[in-house]
PDB file of N, CA and C in Angstrom:
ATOM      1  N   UNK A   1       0.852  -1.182   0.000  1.00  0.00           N
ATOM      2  CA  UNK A   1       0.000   0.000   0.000  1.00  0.00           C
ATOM      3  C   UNK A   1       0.895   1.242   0.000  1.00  0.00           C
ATOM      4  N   UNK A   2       0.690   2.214  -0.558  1.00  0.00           N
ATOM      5  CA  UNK A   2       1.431   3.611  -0.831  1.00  0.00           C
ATOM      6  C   UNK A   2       0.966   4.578   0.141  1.00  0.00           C
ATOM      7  N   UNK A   3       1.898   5.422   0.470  1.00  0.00           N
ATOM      8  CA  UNK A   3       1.624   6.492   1.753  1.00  0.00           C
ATOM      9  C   UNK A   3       0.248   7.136   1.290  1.00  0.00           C
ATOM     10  N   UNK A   4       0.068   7.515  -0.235  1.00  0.00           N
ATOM     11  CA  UNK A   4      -1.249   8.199  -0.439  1.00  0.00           C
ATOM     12  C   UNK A   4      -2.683   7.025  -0.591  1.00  0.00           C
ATOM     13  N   UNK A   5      -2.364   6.091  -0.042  1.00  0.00           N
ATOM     14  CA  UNK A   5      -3.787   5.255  -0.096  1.00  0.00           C
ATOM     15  C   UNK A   5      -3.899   5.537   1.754  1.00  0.00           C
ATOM     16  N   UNK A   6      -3.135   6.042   2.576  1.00  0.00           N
ATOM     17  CA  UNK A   6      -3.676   5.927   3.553  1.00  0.00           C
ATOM     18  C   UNK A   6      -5.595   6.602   3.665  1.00  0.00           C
ATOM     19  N   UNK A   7      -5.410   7.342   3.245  1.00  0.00           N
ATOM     20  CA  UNK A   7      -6.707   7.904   3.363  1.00  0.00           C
ATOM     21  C   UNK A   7      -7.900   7.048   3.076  1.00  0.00           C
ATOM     22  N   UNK A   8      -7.517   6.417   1.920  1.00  0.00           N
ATOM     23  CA  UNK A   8      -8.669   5.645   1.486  1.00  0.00           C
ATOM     24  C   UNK A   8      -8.992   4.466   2.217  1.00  0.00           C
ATOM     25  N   UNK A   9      -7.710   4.133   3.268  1.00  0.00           N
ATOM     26  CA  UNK A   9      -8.080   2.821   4.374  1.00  0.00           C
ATOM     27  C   UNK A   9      -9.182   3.039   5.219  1.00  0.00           C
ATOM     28  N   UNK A  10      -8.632   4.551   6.244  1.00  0.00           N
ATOM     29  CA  UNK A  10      -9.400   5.230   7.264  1.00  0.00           C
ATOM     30  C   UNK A  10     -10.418   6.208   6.887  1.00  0.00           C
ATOM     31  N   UNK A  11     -10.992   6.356   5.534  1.00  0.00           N
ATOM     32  CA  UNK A  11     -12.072   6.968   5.068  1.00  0.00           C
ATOM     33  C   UNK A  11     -11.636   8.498   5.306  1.00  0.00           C
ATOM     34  N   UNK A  12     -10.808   9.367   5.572  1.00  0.00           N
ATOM     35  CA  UNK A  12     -10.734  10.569   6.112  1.00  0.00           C
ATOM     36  C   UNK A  12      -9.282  10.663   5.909  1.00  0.00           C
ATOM     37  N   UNK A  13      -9.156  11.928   5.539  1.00  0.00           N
ATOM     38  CA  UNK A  13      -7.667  12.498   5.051  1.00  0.00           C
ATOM     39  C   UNK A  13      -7.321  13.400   6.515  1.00  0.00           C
ATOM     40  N   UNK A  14      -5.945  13.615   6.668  1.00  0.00           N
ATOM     41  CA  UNK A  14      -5.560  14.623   7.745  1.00  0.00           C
ATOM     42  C   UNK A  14      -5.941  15.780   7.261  1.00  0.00           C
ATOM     43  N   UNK A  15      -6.477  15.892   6.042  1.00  0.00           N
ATOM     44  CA  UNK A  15      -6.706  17.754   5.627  1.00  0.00           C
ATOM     45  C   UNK A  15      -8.513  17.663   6.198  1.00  0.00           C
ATOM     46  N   UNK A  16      -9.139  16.557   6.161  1.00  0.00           N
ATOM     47  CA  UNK A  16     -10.619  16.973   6.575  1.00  0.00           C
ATOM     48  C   UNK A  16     -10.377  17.076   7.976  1.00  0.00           C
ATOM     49  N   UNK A  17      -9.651  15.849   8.886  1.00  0.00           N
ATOM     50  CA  UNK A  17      -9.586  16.329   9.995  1.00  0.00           C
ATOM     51  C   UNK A  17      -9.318  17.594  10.549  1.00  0.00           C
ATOM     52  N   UNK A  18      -8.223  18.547   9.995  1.00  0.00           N
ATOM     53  CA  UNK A  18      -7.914  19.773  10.154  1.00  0.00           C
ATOM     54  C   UNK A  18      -8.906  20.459   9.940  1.00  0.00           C
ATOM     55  N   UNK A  19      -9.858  20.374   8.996  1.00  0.00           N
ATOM     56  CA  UNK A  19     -10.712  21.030   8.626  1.00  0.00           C
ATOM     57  C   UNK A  19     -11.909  21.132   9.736  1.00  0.00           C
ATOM     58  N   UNK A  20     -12.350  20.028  10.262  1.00  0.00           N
ATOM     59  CA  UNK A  20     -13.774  19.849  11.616  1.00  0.00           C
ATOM     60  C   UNK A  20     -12.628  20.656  12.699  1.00  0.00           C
ATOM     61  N   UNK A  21     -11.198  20.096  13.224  1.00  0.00           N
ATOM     62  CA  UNK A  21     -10.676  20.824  13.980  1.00  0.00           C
ATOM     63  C   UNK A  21     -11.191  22.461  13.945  1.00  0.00           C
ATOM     64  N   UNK A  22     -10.916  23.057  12.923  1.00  0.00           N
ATOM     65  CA  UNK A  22     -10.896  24.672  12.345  1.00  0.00           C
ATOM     66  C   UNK A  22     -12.452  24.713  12.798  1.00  0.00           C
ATOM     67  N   UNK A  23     -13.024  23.672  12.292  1.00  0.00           N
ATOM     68  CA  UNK A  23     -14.674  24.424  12.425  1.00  0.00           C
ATOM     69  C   UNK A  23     -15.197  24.273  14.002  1.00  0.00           C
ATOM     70  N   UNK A  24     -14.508  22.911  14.884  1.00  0.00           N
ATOM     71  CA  UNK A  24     -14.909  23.102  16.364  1.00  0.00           C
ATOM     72  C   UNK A  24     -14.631  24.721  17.042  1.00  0.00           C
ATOM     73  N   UNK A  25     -13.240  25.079  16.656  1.00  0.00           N
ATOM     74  CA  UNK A  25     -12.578  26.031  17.370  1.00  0.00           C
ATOM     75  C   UNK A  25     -12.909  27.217  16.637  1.00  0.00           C
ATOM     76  N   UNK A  26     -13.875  27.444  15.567  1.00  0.00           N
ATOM     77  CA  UNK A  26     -14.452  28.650  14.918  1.00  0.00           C
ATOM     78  C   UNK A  26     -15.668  28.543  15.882  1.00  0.00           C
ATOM     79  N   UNK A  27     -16.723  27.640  15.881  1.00  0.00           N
ATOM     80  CA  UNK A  27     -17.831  27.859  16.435  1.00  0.00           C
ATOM     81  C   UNK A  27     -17.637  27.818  17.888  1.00  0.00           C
ATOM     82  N   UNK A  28     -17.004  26.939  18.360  1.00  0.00           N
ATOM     83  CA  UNK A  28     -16.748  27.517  19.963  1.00  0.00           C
ATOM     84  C   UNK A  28     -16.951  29.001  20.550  1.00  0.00           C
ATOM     85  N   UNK A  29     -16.031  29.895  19.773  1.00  0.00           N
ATOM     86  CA  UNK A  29     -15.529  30.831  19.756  1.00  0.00           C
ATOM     87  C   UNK A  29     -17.247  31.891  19.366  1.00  0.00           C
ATOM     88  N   UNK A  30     -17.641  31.420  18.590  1.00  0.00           N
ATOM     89  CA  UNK A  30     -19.141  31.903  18.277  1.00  0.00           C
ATOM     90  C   UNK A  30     -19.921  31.521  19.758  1.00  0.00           C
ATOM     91  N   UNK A  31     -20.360  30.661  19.958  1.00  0.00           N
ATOM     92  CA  UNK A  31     -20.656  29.897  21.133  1.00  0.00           C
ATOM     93  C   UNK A  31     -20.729  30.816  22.398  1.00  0.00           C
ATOM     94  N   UNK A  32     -19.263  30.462  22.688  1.00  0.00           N
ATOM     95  CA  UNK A  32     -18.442  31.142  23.920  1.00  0.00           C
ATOM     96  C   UNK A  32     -18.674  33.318  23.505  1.00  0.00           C
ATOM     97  N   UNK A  33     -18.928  33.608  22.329  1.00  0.00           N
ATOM     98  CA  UNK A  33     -19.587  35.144  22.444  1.00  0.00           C
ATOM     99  C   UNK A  33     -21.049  35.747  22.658  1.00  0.00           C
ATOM    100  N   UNK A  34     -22.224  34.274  22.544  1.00  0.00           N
ATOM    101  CA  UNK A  34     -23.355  35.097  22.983  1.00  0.00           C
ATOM    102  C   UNK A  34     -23.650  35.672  23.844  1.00  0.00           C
ATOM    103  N   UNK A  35     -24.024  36.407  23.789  1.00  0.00           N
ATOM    104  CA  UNK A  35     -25.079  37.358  24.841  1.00  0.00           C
ATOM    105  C   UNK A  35     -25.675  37.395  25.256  1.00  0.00           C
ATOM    106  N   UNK A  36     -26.080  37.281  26.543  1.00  0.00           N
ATOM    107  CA  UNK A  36     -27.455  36.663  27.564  1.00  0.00           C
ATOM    108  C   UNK A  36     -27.438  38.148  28.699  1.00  0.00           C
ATOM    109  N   UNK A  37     -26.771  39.242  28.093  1.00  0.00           N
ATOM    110  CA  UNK A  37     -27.133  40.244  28.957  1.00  0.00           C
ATOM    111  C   UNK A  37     -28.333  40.809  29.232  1.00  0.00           C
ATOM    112  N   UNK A  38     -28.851  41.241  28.249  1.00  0.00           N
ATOM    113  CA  UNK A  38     -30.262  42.234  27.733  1.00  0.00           C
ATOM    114  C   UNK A  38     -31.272  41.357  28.559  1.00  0.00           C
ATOM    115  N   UNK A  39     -31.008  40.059  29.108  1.00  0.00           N
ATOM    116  CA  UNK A  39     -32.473  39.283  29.267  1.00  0.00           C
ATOM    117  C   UNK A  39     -32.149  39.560  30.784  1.00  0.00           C
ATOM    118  N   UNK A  40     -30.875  40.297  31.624  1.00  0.00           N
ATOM    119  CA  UNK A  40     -30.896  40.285  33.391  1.00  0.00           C
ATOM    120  C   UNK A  40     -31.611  41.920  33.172  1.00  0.00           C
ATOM    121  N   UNK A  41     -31.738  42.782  32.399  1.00  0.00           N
ATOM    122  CA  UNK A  41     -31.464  44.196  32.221  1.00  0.00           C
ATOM    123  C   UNK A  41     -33.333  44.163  32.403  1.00  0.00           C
ATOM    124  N   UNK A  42     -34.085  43.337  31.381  1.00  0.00           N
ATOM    125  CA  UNK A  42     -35.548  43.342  30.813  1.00  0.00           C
ATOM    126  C   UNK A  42     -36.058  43.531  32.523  1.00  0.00           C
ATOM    127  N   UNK A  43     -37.343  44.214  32.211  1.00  0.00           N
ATOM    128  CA  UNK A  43     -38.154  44.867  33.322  1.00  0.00           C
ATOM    129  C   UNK A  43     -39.368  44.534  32.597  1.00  0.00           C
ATOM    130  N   UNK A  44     -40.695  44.365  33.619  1.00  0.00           N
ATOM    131  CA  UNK A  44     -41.587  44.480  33.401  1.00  0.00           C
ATOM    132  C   UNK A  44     -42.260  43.270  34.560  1.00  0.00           C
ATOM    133  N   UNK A  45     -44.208  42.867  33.695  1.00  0.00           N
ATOM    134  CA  UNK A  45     -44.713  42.959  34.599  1.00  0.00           C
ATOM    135  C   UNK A  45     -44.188  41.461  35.720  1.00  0.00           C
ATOM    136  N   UNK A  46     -45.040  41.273  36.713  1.00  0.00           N
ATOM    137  CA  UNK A  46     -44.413  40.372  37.826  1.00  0.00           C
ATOM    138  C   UNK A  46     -44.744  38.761  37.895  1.00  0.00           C
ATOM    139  N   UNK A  47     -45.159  38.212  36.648  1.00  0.00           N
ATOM    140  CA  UNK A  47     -45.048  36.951  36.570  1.00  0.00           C
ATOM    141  C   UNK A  47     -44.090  36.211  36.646  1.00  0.00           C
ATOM    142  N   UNK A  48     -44.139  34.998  37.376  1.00  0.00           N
ATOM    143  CA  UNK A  48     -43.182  34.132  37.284  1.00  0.00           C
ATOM    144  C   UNK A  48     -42.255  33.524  35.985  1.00  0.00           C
ATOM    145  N   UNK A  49     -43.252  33.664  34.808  1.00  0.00           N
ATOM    146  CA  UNK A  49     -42.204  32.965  33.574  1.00  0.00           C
ATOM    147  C   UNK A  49     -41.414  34.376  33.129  1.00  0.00           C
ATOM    148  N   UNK A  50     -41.731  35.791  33.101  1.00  0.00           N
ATOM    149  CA  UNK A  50     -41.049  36.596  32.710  1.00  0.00           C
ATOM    150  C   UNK A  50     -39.958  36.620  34.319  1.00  0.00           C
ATOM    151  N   UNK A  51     -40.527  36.393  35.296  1.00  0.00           N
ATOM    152  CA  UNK A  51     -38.795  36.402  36.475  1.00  0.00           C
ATOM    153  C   UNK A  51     -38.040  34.827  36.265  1.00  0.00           C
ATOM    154  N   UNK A  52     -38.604  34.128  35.386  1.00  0.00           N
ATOM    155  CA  UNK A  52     -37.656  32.653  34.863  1.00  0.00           C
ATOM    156  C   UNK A  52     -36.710  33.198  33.735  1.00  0.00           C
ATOM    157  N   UNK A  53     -37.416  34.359  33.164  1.00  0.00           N
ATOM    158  CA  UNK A  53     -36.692  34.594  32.063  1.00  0.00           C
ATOM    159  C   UNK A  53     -35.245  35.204  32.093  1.00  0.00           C
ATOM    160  N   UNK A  54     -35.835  36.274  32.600  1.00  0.00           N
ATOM    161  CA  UNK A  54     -34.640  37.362  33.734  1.00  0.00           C
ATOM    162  C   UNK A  54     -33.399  36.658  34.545  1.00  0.00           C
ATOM    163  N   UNK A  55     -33.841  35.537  35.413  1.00  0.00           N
ATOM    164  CA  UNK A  55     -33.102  35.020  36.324  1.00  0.00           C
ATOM    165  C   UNK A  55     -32.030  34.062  35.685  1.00  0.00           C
ATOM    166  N   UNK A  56     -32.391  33.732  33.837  1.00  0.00           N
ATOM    167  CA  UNK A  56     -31.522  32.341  33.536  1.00  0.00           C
ATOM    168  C   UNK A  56     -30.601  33.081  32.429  1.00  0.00           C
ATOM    169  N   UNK A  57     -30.665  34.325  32.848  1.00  0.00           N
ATOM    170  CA  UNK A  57     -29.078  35.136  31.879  1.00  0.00           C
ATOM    171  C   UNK A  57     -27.642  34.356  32.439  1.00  0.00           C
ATOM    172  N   UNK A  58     -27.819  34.057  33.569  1.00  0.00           N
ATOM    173  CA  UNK A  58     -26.574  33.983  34.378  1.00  0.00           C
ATOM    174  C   UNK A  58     -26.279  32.378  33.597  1.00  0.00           C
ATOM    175  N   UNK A  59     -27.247  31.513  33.783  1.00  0.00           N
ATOM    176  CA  UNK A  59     -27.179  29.880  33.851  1.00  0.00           C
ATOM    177  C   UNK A  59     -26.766  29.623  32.303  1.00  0.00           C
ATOM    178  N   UNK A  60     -27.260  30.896  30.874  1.00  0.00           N
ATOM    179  CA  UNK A  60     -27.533  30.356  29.598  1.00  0.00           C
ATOM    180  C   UNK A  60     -25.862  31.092  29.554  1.00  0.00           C
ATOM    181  N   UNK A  61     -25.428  32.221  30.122  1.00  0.00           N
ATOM    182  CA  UNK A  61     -24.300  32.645  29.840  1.00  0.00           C
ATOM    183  C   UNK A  61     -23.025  31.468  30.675  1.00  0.00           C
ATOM    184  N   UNK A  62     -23.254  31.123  31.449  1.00  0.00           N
ATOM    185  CA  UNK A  62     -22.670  29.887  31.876  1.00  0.00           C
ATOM    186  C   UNK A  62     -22.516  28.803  31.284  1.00  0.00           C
ATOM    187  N   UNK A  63     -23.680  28.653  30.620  1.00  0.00           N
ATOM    188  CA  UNK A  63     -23.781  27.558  29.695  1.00  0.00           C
ATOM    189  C   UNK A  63     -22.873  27.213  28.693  1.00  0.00           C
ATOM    190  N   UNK A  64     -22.985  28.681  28.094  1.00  0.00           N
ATOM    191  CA  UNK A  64     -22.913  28.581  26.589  1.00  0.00           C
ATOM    192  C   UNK A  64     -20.692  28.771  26.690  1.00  0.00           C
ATOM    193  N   UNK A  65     -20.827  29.612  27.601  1.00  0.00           N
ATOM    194  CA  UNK A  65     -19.184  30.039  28.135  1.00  0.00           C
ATOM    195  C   UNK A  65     -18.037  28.083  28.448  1.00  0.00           C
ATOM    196  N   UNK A  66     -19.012  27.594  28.742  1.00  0.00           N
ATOM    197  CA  UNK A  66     -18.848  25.740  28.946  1.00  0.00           C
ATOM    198  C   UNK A  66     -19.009  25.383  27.866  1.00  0.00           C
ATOM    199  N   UNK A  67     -19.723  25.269  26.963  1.00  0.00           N
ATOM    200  CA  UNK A  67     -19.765  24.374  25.963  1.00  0.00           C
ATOM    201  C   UNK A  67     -18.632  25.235  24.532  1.00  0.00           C
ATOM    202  N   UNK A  68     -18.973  26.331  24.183  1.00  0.00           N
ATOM    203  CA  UNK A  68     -17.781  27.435  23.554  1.00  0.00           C
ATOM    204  C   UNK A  68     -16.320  26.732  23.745  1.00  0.00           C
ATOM    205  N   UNK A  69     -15.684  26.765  25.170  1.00  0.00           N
ATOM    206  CA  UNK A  69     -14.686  26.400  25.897  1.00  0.00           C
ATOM    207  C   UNK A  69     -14.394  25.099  25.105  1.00  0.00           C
ATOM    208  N   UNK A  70     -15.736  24.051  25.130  1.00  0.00           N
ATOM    209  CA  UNK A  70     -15.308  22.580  25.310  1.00  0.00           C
ATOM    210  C   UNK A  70     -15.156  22.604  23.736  1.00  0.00           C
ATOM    211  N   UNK A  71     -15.424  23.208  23.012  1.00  0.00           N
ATOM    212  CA  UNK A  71     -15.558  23.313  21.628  1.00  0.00           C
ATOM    213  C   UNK A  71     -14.374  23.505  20.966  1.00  0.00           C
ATOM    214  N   UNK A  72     -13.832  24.968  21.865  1.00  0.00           N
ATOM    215  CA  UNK A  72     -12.544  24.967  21.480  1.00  0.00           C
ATOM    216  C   UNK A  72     -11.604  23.947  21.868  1.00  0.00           C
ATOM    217  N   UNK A  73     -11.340  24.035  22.775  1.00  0.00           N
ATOM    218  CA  UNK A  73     -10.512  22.684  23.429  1.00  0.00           C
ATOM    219  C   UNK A  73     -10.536  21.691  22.284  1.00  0.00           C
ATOM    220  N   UNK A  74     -11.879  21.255  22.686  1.00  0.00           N
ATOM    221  CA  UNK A  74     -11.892  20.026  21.531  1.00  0.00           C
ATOM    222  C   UNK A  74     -11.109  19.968  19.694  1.00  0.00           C
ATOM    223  N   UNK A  75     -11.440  21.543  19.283  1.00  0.00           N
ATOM    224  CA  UNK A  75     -10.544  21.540  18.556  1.00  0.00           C
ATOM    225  C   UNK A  75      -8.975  21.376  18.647  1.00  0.00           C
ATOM    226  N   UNK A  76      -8.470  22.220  19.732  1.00  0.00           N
ATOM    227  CA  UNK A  76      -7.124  22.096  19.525  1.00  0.00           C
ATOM    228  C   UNK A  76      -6.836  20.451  19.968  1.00  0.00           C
ATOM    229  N   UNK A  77      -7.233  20.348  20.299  1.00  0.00           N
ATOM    230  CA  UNK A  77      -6.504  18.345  20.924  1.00  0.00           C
ATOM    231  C   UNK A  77      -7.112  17.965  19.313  1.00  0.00           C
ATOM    232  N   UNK A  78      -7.741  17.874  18.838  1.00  0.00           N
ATOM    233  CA  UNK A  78      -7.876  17.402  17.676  1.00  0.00           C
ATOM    234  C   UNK A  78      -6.649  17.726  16.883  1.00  0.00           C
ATOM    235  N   UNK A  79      -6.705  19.123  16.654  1.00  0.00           N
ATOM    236  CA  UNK A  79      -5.558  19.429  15.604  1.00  0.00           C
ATOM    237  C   UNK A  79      -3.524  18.665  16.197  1.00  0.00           C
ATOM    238  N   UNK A  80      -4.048  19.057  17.553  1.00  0.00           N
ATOM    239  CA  UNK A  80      -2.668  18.527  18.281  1.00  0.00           C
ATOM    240  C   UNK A  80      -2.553  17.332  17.849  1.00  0.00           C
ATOM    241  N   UNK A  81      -3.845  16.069  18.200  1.00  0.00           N
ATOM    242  CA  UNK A  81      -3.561  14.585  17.728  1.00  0.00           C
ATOM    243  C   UNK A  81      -3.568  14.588  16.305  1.00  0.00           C
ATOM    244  N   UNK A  82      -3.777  15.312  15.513  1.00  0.00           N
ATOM    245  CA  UNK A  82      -3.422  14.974  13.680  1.00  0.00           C
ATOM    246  C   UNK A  82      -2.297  15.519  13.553  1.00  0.00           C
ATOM    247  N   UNK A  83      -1.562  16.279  13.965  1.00  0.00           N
ATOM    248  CA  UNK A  83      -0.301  17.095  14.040  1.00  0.00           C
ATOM    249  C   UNK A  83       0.888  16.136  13.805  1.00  0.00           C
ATOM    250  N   UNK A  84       0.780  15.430  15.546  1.00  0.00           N
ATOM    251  CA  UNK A  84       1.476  14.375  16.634  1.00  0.00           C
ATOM    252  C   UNK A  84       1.472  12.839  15.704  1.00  0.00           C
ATOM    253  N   UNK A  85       0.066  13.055  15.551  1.00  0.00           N
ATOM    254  CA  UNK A  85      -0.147  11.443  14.406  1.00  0.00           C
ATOM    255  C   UNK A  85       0.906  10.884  13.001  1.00  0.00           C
ATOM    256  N   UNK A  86       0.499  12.692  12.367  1.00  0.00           N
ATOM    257  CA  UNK A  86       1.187  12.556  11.245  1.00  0.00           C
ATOM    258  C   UNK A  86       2.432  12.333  10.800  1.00  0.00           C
ATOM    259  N   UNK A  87       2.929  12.949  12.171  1.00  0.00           N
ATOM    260  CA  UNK A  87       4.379  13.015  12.493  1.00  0.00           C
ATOM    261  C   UNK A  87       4.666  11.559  12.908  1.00  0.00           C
ATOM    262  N   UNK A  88       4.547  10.793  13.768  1.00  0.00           N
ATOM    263  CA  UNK A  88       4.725  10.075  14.025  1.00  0.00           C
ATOM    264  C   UNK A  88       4.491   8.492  13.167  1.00  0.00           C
ATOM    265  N   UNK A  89       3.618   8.621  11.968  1.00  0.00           N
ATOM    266  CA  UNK A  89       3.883   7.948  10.867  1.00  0.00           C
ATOM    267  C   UNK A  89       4.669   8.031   9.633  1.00  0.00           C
ATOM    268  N   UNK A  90       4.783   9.011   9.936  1.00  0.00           N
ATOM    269  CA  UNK A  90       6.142   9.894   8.895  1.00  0.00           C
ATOM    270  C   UNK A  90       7.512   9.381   9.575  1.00  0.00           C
ATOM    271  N   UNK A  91       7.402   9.525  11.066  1.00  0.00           N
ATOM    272  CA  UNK A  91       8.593   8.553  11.717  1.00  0.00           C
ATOM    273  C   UNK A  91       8.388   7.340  11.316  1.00  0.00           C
ATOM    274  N   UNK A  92       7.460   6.607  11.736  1.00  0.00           N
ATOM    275  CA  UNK A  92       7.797   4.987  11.468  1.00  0.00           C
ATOM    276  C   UNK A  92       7.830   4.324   9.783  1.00  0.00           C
ATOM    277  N   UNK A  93       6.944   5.610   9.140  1.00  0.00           N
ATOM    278  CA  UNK A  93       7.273   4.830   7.619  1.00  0.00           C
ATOM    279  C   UNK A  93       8.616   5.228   7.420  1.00  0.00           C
ATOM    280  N   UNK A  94       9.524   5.730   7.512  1.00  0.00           N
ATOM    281  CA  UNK A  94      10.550   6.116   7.330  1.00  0.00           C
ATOM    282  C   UNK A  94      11.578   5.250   7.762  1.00  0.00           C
ATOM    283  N   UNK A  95      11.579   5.168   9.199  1.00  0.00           N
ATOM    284  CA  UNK A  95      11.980   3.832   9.549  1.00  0.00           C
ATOM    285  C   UNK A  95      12.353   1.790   8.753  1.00  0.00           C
ATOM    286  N   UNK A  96      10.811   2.395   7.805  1.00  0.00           N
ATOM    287  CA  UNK A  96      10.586   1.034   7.350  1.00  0.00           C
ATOM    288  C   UNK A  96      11.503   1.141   5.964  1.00  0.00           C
ATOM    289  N   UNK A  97      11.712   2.297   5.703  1.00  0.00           N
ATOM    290  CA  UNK A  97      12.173   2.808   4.107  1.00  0.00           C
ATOM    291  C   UNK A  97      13.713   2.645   4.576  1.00  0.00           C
ATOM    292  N   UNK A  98      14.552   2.833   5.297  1.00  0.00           N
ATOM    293  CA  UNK A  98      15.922   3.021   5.656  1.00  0.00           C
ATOM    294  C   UNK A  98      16.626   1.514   6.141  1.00  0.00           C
ATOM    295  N   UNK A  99      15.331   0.587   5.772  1.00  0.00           N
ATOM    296  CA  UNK A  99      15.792  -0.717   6.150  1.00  0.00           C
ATOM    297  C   UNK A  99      16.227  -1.211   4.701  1.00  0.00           C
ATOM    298  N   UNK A 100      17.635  -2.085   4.918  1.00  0.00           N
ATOM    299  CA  UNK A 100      18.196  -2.009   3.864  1.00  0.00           C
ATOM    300  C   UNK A 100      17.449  -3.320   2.667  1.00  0.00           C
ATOM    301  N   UNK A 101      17.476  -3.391   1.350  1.00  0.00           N
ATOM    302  CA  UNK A 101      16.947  -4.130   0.667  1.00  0.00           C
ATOM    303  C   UNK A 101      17.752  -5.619   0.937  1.00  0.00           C
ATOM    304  N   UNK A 102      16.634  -6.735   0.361  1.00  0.00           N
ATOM    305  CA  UNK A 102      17.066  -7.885   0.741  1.00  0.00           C
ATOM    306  C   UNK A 102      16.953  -8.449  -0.770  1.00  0.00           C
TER     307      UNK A 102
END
């Protein structure tokens, strides 16, 4: 098998992986910027679902600040393990190439 059939073994090239990497750690980043201010600020009348509304700025900005985070993260360990991977088959095929012919 040739270094460029790897892809076609594991269904997925290191350039798509890079690619979901880029898109975890783009949308994270979207994620981790909404805005849940305007909904602690809102006034009005004294029902309970409009003081549910008011009260869950804190919990949705918490939320979203956690999952953003895990998004990014998740990208970079992604990109780190295709990085680390690639490299490290680039070591061992190399290895296999410097062994002398028989």
């Amino acid at each position: 098998m040739a270094p460029n059939d790897v892809s076609e073994t594991f269904s997925i090239s290191p350039a798509e992986v890079m690619a979901t990497a880029s898109t975890w750690q783009q949308q994270g980043v979207v994620v981790n910027g909404l805005d849940f201010s305007g909904m602690a600020c809102a006034s009005g009348g004294g029902s309970r679902t409009f003081a549910a509304v008011v009260a869950c700025s804190v919990a949705a900005t918490n939320a979203t600040e956690s999952i953003g985070g895990r998004l990014t993260t998740l990208g970079e360990n992604l990109r780190t393990f295709t990085v680390t991977s690639s490299e490290n088959d680039r070591t061992a095929a190399d290895s296999f190439t410097r062994l002398m012919p028989r």
